[in-house]
Protein backbone atom coordinates (compact mmCIF):
# COMPACT_ATOMS: atom_id res chain seq x y z
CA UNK A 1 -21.05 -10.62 10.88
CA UNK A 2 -17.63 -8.65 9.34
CA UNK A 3 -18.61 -9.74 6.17
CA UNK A 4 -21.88 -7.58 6.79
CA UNK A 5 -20.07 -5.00 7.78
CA UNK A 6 -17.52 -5.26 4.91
CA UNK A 7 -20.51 -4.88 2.14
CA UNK A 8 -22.54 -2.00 4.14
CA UNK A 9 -23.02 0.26 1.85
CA UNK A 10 -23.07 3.09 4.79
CA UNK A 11 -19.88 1.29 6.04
CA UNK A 12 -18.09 1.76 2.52
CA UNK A 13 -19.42 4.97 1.95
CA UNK A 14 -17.48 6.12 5.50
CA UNK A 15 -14.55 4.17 4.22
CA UNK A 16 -14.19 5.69 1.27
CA UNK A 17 -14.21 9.38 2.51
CA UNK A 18 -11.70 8.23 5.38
CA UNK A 19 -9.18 6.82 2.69
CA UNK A 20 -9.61 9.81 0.38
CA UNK A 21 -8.81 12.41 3.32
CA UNK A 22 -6.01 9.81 3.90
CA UNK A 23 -4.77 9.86 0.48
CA UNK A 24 -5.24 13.46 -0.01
CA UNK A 25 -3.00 13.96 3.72
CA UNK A 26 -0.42 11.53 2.19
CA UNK A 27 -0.19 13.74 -1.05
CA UNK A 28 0.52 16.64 1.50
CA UNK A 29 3.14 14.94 3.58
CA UNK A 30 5.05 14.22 0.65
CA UNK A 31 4.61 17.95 -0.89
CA UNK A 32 8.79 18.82 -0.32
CA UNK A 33 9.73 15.57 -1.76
CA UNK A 34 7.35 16.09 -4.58
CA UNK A 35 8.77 19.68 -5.13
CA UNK A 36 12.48 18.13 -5.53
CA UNK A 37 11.64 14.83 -7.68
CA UNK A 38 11.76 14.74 -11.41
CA UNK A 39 8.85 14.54 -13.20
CA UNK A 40 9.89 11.29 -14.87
CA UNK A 41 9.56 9.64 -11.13
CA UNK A 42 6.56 11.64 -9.92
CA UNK A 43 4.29 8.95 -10.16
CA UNK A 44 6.50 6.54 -7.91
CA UNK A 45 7.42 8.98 -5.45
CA UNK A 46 4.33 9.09 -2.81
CA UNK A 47 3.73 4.97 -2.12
CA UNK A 48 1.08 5.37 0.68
CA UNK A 49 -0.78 7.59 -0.83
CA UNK A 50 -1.30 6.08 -4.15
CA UNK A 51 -1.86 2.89 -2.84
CA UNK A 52 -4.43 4.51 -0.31
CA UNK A 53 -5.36 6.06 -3.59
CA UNK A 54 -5.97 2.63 -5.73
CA UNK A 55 -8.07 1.29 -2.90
CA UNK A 56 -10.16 4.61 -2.66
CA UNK A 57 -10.99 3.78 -6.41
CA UNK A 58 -11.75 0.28 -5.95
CA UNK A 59 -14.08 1.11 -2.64
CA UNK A 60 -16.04 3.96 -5.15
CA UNK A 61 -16.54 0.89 -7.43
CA UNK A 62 -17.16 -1.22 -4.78
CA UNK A 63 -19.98 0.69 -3.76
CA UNK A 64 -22.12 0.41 -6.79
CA UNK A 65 -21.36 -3.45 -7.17
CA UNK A 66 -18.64 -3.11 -10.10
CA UNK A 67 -14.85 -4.47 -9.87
CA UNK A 68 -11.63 -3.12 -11.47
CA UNK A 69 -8.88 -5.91 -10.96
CA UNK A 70 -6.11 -4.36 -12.16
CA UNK A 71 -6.52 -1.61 -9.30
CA UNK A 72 -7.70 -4.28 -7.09
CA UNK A 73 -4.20 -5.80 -7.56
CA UNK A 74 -2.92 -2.79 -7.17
CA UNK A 75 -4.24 -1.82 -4.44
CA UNK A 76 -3.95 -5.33 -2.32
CA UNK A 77 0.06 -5.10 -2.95
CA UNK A 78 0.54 -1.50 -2.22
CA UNK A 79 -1.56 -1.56 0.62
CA UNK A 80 0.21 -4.45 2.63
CA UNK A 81 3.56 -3.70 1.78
CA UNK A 82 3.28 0.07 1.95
CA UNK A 83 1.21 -0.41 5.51
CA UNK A 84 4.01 -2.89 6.63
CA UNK A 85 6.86 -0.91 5.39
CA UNK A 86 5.91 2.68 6.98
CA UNK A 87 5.21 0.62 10.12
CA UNK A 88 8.81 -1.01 10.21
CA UNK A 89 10.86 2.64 9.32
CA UNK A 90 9.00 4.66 11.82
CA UNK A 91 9.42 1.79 14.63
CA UNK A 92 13.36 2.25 12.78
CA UNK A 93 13.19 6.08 13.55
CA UNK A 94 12.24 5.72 17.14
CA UNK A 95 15.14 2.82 17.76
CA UNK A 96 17.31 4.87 16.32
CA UNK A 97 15.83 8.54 17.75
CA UNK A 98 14.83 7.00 20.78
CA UNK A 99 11.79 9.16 20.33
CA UNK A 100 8.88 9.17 17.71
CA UNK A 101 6.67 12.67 17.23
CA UNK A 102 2.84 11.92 17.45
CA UNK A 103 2.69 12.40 13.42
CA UNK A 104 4.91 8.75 13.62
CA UNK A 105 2.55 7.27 15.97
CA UNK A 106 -0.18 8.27 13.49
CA UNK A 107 1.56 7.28 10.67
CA UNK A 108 2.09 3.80 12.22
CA UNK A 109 -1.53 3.51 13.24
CA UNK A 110 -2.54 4.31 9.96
CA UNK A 111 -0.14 2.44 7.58
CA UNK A 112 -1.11 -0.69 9.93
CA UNK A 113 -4.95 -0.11 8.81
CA UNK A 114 -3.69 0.09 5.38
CA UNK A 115 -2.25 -3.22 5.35
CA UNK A 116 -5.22 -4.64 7.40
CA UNK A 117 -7.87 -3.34 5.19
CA UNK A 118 -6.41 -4.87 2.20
CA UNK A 119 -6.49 -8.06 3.33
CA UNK A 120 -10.11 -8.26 4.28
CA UNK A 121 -11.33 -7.30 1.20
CA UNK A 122 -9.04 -9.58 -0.51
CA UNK A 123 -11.67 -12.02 -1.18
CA UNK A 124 -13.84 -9.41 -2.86
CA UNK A 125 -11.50 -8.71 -5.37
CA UNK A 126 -12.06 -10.26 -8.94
CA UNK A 127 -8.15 -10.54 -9.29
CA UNK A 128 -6.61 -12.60 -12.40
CA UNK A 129 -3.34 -13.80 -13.04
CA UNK A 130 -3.10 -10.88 -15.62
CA UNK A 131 -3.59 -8.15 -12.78
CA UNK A 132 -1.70 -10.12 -10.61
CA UNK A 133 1.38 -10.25 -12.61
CA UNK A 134 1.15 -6.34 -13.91
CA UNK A 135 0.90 -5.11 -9.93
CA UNK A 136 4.13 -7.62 -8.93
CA UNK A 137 5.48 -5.47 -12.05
CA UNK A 138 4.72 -2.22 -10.36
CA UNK A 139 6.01 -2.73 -6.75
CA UNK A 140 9.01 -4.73 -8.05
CA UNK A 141 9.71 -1.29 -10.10
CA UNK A 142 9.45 0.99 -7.82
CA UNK A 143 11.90 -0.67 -5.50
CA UNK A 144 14.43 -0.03 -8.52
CA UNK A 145 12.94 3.57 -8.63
CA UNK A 146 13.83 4.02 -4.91
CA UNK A 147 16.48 2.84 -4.42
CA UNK A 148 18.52 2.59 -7.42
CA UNK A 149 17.63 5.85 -8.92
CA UNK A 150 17.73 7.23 -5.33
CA UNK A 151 13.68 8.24 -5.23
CA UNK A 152 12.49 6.29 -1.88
CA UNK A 153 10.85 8.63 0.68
CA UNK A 154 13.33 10.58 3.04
CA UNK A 155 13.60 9.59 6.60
CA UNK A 156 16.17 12.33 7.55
CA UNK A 157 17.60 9.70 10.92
CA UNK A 158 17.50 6.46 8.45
CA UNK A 159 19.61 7.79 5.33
CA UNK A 160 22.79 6.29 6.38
CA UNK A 161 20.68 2.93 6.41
CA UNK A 162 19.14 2.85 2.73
CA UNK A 163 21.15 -0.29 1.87
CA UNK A 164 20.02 -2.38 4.13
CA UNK A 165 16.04 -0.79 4.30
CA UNK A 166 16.50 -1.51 -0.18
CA UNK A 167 17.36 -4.71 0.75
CA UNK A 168 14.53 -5.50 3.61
CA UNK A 169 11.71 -3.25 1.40
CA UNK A 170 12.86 -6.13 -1.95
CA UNK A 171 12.18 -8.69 0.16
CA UNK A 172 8.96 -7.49 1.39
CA UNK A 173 7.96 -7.09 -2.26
CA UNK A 174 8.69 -10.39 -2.60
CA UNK A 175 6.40 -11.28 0.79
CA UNK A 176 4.12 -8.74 -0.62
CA UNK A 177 3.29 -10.96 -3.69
CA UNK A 178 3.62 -14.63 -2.01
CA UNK A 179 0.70 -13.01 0.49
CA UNK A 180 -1.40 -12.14 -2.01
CA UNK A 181 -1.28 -14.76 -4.56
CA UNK A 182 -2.26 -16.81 -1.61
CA UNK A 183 -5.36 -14.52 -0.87
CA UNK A 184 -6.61 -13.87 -4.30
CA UNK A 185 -5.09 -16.58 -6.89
CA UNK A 186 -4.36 -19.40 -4.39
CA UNK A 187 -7.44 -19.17 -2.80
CA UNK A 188 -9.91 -18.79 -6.21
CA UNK A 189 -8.03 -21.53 -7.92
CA UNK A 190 -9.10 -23.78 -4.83
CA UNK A 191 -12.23 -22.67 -5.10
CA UNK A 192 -12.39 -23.53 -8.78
CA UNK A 193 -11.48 -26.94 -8.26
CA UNK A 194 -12.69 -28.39 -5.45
């Protein structure tokens, strides 16, 4: 029955335009970060949107019955450790607020859906060790791009924090890639053999 509704081409055509008004919002919310960060870093600036971004492009794909595994992988990472991460620092914000404005509610329901939507289309995705590895590249990376070179997205109530949220957001990287190795890779290569 989901998997019906996964492969609907009506279903994926909604999907699609909901994750590209998503991605385009995310763009936007980032817009006075953007205007401050060095063009060097631009491209690792705005996580939730580009990984909202790398699944829009594999759901336009998707649609006509084509993969492309290196955004596949891409987008699988981003998607649950992005989704996971914007969940945990605005659940942070409101501990430490003791108050959350409805934009954080959104952006909890939202980045939850993220990470949710990633994994049930994980076992559509025609992901290879090669993609694998280059995405675990990318989100490993950017961790060094936020919070080593001091580019991670600014939570005004959190900044005193970013040591320990460097050290939580490496280790969900690390969770990040265990999870999907064991959704994509894992799972093929027992499909392979059996």
């Amino acid at each position: 029955m989901l998997k019906h509704y996964l492969t609907d081409r009506r279903f994926l055509i909604l999907l699609f335009i909901i994750n590209l008004f998503g991605t385009i919002y995310g763009y936007y919310w980032y817009r006075y970060q953007l205007a401050i960060t060095p063009s060097i870093f631009l491209a690792f600036v705005p996580d939730s949107p580009t990984a909202s971004l790398f699944f829009t492009i594999f759901l336009l794909f998707f649609i006509f019955r084509k993969n492309v595994p290196y955004i596949e992988a891409l987008a699988i990472m981003s998607l649950f450790k992005y989704g996971i991460w914007a969940v945990a620092m605005n659940g942070l914000t409101l501990y430490v607020d003791g108050y959350l404005s409805w934009e954080g509610y959104m952006l909890i329901f939202s980045h939850a859906a993220m990470a949710v939507e990633g994994l049930l289309y994980a076992s559509y995705f025609k992901i290879k060790l090669r993609h694998f590895v280059v995405a675990s590249i990318w989100i490993l990376h950017n961790d060094i791009i936020d919070y080593v070179f001091g580019m991670m997205p600014i939570y005004s109530s959190l900044t005193s924090r970013m040591q320990e949220i460097g050290y939580f957001t490496f280790w969900l990287s690390i969770v990040t890639i265990i999870v999907t190795y064991c959704v994509t890779l894992r799972k093929n290569a027992t499909l392979t053999y059996k």
